[in-house]
C-alpha atoms as a PDB file:
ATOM      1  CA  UNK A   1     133.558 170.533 141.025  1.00  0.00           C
ATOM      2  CA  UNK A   2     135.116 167.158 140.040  1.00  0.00           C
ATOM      3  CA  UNK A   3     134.489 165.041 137.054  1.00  0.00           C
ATOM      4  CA  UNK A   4     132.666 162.265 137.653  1.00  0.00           C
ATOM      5  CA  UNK A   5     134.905 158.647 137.341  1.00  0.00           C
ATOM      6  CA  UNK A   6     133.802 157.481 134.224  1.00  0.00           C
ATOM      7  CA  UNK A   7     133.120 153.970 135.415  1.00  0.00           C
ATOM      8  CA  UNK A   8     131.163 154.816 137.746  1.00  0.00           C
ATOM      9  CA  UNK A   9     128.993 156.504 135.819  1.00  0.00           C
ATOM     10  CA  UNK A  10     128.949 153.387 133.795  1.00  0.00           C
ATOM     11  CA  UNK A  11     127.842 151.320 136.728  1.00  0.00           C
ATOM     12  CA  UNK A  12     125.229 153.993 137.848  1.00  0.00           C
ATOM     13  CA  UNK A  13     123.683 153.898 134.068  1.00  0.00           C
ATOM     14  CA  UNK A  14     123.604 150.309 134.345  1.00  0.00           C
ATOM     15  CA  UNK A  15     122.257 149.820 137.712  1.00  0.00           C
ATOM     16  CA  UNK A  16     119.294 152.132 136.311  1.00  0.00           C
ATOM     17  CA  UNK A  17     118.534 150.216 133.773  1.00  0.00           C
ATOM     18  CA  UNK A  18     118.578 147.040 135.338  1.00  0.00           C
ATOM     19  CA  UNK A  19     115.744 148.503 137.477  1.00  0.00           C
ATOM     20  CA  UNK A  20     113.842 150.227 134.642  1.00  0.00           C
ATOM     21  CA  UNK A  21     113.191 146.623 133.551  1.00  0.00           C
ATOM     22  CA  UNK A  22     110.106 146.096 135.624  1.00  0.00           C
ATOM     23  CA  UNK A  23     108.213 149.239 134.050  1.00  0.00           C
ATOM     24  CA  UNK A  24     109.764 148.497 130.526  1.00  0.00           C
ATOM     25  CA  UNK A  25     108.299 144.885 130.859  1.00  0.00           C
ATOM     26  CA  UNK A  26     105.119 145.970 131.904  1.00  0.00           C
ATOM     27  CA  UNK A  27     105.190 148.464 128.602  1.00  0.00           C
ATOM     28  CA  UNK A  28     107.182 146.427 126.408  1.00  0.00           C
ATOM     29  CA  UNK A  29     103.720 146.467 123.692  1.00  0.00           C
ATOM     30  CA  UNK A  30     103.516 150.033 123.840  1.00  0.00           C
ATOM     31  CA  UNK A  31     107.349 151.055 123.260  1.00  0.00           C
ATOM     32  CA  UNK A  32     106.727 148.681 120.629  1.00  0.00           C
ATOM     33  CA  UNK A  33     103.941 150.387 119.016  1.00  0.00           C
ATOM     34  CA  UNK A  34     104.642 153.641 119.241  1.00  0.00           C
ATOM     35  CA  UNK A  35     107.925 153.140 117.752  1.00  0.00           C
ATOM     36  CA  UNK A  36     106.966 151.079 115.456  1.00  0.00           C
ATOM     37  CA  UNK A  37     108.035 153.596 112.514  1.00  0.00           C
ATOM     38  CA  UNK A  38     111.184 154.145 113.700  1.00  0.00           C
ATOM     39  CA  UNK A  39     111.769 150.387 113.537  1.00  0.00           C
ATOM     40  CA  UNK A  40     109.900 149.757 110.355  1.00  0.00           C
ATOM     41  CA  UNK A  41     112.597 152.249 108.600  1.00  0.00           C
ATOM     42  CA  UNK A  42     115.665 151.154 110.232  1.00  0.00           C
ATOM     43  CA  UNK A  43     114.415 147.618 108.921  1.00  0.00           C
ATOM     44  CA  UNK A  44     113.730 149.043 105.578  1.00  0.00           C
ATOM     45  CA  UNK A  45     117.357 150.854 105.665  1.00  0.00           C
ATOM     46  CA  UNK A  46     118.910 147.453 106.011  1.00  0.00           C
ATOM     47  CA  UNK A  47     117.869 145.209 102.986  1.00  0.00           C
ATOM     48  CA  UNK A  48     117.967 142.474 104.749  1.00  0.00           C
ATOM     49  CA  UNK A  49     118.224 138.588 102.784  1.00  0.00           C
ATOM     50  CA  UNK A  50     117.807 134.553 103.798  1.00  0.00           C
ATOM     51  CA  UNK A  51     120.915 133.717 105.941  1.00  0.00           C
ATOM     52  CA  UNK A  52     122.437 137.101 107.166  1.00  0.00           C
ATOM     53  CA  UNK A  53     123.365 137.543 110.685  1.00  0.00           C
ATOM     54  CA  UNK A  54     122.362 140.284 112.534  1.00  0.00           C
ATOM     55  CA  UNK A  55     123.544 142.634 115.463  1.00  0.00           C
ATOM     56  CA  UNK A  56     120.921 144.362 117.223  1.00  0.00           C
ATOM     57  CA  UNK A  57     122.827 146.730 119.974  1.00  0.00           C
ATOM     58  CA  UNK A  58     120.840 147.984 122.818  1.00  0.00           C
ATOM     59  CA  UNK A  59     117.917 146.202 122.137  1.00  0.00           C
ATOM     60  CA  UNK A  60     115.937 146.430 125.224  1.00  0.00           C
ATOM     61  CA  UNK A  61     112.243 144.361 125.036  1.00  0.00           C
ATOM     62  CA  UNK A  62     114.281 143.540 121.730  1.00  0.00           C
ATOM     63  CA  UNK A  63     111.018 144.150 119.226  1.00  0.00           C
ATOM     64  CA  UNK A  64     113.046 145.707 116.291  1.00  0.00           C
ATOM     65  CA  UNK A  65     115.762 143.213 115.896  1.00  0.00           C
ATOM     66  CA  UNK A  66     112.474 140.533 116.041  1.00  0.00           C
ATOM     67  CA  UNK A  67     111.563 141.895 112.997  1.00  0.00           C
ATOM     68  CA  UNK A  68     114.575 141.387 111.135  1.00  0.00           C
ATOM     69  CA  UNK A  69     114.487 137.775 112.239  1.00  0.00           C
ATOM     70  CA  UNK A  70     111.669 137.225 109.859  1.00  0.00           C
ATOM     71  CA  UNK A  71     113.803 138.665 106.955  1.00  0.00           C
ATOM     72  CA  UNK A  72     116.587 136.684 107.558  1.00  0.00           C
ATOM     73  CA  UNK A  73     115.112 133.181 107.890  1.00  0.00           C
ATOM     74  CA  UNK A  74     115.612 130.584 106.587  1.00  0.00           C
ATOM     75  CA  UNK A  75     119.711 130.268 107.757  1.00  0.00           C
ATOM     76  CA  UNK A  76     120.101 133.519 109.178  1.00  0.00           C
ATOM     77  CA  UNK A  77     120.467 134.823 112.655  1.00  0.00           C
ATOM     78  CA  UNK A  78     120.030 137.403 115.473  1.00  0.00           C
ATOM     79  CA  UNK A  79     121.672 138.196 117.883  1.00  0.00           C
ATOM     80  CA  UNK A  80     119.713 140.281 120.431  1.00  0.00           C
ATOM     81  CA  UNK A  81     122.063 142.043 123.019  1.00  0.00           C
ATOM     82  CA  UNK A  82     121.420 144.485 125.423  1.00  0.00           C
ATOM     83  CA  UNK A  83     124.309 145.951 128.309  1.00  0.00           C
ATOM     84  CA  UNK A  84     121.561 144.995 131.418  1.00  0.00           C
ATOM     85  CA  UNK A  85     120.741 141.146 131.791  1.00  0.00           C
ATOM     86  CA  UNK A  86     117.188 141.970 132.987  1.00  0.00           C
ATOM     87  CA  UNK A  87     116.353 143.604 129.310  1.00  0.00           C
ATOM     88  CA  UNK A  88     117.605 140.832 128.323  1.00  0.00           C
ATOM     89  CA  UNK A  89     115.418 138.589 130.295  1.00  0.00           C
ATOM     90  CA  UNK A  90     112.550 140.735 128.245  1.00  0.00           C
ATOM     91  CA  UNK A  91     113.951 140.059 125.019  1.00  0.00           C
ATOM     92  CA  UNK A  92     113.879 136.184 125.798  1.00  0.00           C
ATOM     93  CA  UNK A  93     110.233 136.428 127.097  1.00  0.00           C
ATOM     94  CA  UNK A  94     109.201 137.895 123.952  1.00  0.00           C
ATOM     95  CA  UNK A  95     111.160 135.993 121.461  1.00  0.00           C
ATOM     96  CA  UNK A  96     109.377 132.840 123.282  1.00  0.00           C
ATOM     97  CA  UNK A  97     105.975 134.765 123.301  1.00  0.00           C
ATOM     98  CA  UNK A  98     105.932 135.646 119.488  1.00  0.00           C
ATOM     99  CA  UNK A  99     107.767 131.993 118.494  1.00  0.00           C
ATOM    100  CA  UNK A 100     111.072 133.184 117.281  1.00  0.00           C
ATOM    101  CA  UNK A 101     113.537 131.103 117.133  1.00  0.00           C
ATOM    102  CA  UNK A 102     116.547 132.147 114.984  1.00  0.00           C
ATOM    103  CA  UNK A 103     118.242 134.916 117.384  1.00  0.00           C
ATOM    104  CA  UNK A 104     120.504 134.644 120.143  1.00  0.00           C
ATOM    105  CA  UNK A 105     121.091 136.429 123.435  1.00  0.00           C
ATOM    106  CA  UNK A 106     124.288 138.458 124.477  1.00  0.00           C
ATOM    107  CA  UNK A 107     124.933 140.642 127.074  1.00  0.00           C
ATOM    108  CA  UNK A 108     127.122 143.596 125.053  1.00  0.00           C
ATOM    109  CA  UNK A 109     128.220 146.899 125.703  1.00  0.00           C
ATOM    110  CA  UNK A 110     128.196 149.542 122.625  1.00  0.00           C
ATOM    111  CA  UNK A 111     131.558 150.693 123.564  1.00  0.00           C
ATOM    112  CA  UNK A 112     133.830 147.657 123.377  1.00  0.00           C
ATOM    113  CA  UNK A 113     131.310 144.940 121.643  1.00  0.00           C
ATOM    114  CA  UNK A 114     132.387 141.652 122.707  1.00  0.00           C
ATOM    115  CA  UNK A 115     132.006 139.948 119.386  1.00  0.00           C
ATOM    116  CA  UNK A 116     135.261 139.333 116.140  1.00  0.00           C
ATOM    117  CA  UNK A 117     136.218 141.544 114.317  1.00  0.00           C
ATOM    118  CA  UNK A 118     134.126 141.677 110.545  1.00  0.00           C
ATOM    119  CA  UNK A 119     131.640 138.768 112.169  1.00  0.00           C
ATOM    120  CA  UNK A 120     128.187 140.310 111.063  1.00  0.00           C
ATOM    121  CA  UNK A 121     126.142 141.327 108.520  1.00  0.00           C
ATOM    122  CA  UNK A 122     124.328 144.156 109.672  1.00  0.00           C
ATOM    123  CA  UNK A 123     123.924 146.171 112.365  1.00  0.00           C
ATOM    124  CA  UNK A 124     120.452 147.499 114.252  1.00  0.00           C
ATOM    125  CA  UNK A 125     120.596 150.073 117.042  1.00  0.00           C
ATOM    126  CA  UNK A 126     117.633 152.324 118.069  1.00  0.00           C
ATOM    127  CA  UNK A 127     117.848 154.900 120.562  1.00  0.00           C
ATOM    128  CA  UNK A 128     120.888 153.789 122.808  1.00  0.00           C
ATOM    129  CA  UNK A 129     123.636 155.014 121.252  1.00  0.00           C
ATOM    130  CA  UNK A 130     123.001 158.936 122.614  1.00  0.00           C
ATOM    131  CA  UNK A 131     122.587 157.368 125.877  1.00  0.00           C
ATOM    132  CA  UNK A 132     126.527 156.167 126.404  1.00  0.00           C
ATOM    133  CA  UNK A 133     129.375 158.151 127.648  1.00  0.00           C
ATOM    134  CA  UNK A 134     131.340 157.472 124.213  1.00  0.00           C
ATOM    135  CA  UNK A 135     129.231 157.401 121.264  1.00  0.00           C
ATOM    136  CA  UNK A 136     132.291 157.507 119.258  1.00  0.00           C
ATOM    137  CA  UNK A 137     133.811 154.549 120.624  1.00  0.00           C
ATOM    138  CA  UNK A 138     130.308 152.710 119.955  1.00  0.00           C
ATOM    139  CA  UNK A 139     130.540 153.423 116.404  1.00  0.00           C
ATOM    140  CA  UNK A 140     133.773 152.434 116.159  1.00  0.00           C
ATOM    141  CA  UNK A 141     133.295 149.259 117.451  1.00  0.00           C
ATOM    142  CA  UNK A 142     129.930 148.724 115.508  1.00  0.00           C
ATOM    143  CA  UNK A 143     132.019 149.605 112.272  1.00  0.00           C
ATOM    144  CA  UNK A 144     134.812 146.710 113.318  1.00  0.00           C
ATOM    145  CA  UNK A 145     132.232 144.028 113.913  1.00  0.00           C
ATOM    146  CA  UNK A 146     130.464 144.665 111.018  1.00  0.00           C
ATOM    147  CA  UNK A 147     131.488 142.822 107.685  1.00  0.00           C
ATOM    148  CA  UNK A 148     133.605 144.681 104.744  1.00  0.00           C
ATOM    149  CA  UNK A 149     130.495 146.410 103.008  1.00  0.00           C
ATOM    150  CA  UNK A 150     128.000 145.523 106.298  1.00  0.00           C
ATOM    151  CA  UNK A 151     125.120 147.708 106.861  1.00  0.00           C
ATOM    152  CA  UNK A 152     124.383 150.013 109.704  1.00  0.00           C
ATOM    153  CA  UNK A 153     121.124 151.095 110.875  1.00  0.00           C
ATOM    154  CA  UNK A 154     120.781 153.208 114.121  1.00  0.00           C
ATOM    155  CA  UNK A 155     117.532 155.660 115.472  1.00  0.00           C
ATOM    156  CA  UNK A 156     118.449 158.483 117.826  1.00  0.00           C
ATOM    157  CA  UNK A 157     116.369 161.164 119.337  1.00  0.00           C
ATOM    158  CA  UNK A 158     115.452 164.091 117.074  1.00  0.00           C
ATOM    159  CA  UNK A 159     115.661 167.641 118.943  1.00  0.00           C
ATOM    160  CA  UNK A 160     113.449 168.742 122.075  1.00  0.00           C
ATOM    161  CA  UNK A 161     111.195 170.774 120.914  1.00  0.00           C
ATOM    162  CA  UNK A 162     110.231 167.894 118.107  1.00  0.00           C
ATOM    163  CA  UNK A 163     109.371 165.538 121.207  1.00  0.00           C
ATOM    164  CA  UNK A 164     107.257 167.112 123.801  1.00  0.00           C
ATOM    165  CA  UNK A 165     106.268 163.699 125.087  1.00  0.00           C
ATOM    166  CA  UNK A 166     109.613 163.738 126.519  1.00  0.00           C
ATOM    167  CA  UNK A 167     110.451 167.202 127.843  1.00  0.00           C
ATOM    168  CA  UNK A 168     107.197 167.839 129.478  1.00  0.00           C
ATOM    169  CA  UNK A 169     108.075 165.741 132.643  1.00  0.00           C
ATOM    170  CA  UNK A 170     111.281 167.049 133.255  1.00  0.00           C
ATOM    171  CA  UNK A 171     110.085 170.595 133.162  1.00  0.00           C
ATOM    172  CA  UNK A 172     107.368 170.392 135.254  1.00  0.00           C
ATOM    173  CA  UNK A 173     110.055 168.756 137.846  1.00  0.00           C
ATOM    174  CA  UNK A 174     112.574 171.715 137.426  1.00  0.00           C
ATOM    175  CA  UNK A 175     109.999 174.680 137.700  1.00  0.00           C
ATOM    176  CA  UNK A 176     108.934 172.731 141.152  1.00  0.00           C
ATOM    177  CA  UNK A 177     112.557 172.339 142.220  1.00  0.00           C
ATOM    178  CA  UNK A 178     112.485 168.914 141.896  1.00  0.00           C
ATOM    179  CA  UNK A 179     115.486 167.680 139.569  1.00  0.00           C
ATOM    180  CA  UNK A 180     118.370 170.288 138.167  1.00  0.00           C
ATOM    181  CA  UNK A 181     117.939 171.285 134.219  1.00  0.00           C
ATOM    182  CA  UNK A 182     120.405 168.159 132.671  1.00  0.00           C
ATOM    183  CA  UNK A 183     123.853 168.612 131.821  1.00  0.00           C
ATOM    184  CA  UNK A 184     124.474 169.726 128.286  1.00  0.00           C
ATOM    185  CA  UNK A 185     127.930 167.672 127.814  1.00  0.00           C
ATOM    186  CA  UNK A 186     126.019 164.233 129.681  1.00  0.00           C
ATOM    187  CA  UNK A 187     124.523 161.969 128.005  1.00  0.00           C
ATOM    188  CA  UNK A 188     120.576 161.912 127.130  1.00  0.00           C
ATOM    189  CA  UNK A 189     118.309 161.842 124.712  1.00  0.00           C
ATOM    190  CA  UNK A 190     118.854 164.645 122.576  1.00  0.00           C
ATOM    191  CA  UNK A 191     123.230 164.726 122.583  1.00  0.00           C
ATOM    192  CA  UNK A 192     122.665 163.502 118.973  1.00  0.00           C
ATOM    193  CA  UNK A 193     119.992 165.882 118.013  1.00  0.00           C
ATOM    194  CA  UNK A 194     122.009 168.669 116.773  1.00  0.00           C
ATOM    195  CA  UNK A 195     121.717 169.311 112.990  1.00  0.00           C
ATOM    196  CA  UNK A 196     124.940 166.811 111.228  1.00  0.00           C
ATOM    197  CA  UNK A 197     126.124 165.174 114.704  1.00  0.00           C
ATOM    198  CA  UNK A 198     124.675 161.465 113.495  1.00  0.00           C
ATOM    199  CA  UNK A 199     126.356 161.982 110.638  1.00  0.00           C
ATOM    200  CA  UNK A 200     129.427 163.496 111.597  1.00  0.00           C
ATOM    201  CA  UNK A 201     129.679 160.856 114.254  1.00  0.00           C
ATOM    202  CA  UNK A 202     129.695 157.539 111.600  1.00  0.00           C
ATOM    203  CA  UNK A 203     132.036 159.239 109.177  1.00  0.00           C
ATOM    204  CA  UNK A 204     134.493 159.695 111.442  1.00  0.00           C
ATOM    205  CA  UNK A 205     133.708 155.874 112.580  1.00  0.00           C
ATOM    206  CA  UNK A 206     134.904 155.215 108.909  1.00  0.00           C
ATOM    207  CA  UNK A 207     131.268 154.636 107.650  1.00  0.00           C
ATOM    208  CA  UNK A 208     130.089 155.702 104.089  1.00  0.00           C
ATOM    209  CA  UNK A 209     127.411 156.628 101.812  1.00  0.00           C
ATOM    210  CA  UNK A 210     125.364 157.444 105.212  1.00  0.00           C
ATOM    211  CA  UNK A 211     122.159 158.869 105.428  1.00  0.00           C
ATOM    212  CA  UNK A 212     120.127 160.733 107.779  1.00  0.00           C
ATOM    213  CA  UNK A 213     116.359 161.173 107.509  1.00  0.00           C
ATOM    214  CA  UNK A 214     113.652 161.986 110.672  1.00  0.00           C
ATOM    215  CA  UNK A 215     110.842 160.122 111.037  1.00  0.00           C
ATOM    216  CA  UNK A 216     107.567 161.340 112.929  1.00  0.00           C
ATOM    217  CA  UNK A 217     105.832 159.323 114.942  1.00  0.00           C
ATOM    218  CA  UNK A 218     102.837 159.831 117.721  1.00  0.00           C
ATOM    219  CA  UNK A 219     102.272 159.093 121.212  1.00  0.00           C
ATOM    220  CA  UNK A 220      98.567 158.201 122.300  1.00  0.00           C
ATOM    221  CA  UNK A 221      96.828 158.077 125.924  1.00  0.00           C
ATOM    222  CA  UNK A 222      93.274 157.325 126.889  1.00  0.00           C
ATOM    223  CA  UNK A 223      94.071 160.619 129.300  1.00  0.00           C
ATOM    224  CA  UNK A 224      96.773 161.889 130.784  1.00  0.00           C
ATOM    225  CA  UNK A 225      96.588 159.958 133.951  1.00  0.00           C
ATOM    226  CA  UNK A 226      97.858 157.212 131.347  1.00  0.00           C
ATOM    227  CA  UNK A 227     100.492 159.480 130.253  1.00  0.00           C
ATOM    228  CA  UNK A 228     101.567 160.102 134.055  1.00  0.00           C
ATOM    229  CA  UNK A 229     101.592 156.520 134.708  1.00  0.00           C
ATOM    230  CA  UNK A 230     103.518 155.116 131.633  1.00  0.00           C
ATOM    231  CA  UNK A 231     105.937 157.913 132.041  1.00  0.00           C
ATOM    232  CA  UNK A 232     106.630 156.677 136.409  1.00  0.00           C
ATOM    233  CA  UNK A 233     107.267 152.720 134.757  1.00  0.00           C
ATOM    234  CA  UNK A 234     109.563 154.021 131.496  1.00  0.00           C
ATOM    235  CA  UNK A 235     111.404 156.561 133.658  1.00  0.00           C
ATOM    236  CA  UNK A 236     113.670 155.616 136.305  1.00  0.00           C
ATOM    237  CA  UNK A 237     114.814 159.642 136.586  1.00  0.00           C
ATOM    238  CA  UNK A 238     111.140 161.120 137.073  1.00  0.00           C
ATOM    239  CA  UNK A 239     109.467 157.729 138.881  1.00  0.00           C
ATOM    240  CA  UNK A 240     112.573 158.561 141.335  1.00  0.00           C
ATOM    241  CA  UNK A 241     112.049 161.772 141.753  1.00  0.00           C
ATOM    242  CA  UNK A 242     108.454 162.470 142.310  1.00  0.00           C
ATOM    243  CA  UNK A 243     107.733 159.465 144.256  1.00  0.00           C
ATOM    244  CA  UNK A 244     110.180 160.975 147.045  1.00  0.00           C
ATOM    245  CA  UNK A 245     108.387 164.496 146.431  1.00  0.00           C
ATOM    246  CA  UNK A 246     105.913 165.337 149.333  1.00  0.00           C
ATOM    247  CA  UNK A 247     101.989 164.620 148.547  1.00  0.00           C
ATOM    248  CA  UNK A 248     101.792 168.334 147.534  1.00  0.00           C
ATOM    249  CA  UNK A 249     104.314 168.452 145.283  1.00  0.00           C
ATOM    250  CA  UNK A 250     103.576 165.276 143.702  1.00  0.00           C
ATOM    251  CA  UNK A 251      99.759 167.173 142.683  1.00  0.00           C
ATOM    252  CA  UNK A 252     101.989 170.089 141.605  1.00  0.00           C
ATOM    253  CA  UNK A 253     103.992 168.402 139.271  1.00  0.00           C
ATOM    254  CA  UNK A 254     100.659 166.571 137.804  1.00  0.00           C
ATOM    255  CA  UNK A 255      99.110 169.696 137.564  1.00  0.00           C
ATOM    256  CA  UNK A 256     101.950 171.327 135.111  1.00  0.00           C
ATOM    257  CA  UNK A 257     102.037 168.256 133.304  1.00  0.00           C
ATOM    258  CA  UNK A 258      98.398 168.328 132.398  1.00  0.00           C
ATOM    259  CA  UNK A 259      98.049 171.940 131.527  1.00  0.00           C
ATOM    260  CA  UNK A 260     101.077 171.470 129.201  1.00  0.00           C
ATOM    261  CA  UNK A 261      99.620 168.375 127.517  1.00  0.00           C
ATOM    262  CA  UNK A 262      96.500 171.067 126.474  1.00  0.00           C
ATOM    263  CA  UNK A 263      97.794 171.717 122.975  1.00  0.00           C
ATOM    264  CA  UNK A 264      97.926 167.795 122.368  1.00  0.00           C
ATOM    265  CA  UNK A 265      94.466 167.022 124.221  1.00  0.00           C
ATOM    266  CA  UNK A 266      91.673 165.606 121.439  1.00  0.00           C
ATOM    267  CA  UNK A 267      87.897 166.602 121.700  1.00  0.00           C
ATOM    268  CA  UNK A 268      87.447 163.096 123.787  1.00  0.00           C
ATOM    269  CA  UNK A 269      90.199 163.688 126.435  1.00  0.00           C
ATOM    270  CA  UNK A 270      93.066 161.802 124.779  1.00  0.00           C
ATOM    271  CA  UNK A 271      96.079 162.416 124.157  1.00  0.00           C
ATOM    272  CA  UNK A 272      97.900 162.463 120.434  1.00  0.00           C
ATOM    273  CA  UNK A 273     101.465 164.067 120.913  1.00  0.00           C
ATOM    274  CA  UNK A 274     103.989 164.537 118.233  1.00  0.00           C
ATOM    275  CA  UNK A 275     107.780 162.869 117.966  1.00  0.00           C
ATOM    276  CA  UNK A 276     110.456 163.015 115.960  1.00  0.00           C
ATOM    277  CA  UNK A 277     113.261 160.174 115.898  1.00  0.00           C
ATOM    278  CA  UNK A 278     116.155 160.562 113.147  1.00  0.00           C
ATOM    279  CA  UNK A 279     117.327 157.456 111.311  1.00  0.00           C
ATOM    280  CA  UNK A 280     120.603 157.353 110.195  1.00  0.00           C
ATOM    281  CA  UNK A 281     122.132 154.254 107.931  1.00  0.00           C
ATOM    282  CA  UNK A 282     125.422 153.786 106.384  1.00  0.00           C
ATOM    283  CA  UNK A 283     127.744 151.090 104.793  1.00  0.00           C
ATOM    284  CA  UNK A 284     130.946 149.679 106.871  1.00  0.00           C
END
């Protein structure tokens, strides 16, 4: 089998994203919610003051690097990037929605950041930087943007069996035949799971004093037809795939979703399902 061109699976990642926008619009408040721990940390982690400027990589509907923005003013400033323009086109919506003023908009990729060397203050990054093809090259680059002594806060996704929220779809498409199991060696969610990777991965960067800590948070549905639905707008992989399923399948694949969601079903039908997200944060 050949490897896959590198670029191109760049551009592919890209293109997907771009497209994901609609859905990730349309749940922008509840990515926002439900990771609100996650974000609430990495802001904590940071110590931000008045006047510092602020790098928030991958930000998508851009909600955690808004909350910096508040620590920062008066004189500071953020500067919201993502690598799709149409998340970026979120992240302007919202700023405009919730009145924030004090943040900028940049179209950056993690692995060769488009910004001077030693130009910001601290860094913000949650759950993109296990999504690249070179992680290592994204720290890297986060470490030479940041300023001498610059703080680094970035989420990724704790292990699989921590987030069921996550897996369950992509199960219930393999045991119908309808995706492949994922590539171990691609990138996804979970590459940065492993027990010392996050860590292992900023020290080499050239980051120190880092630390890593996991952070639980919860995922709630009325029912699981919300859970179905939210999961076809946030996922590009499963909307993809079971909307070019047959009818049958299609009620399949619901069918295995909901009888693995029993274990996280409440007394009234809802949903409550566990996650765990680790937070890692470091000095440049």
């Amino acid at each position: 089998m050949s490897t896959p061109d590198p670029d191109t699976q760049r551009l592919e990642m890209l293109d997907r994203w771009e497209r994901a926008a609609v859905g990730w619009r349309k749940r922008a408040d509840e990515v926002r919610d439900s990771g609100m721990p996650v974000s609430m940390r990495m802001i904590d982690q940071l110590g931000l003051q008045p006047g510092l400027r602020v790098l928030e990589l991958a930000a998508g509907p851009g909600d955690t690097g808004f909350l910096a923005s508040e620590l920062i003013a008066p004189g500071g400033t953020l500067i919201s990037s993502d690598g799709t323009a149409a998340m970026l086109d979120i992240a302007r919506d919202r700023a405009s929605q919730l009145g924030v003023r004090n943040v900028e908009f940049q179209q950056l990729n993690l692995e060769w950041i488009d910004l001077e060397t030693a130009s910001v203050d601290a860094v913000l990054c949650r759950w993109g930087i296990m999504l690249i093809l070179d992680p290592s090259a994204a720290a890297r680059e986060t470490r030479r943007v940041l300023r001498p002594g610059g703080r680094l806060a970035i989420a990724v996704w704790d292990e699989a069996a921590k987030n069921p929220w996550a897996t369950i779809p992509g199960r219930a498409l393999i045991a119908r035949g309808l995706a492949e199991p994922p590539d171990p060696n691609a990138p996804g969610m979970f590459t940065l799971a492993a027990d010392g990777a996050v860590q292992e991965l900023l020290e080499d960067a050239g980051f120190v004093e880092v630390s890593v800590e996991a952070v639980e948070i919860k995922r709630a549905y009325p029912n699981v037809d919300a859970y179905l639905h939210e999961t076809r707008d946030l996922s590009m992989i499963f909307s993809e795939a079971i909307e070019s399923a047959p009818d049958e399948e299609q009620v399949a694949v619901a069918g295995l979703i909901a009888d693995a969601l029993t274990p996280f079903t409440q007394p009234d039908g809802s949903l409550l399902i566990p996650g765990s997200s680790l937070v890692a944060a470091a000095n440049a």
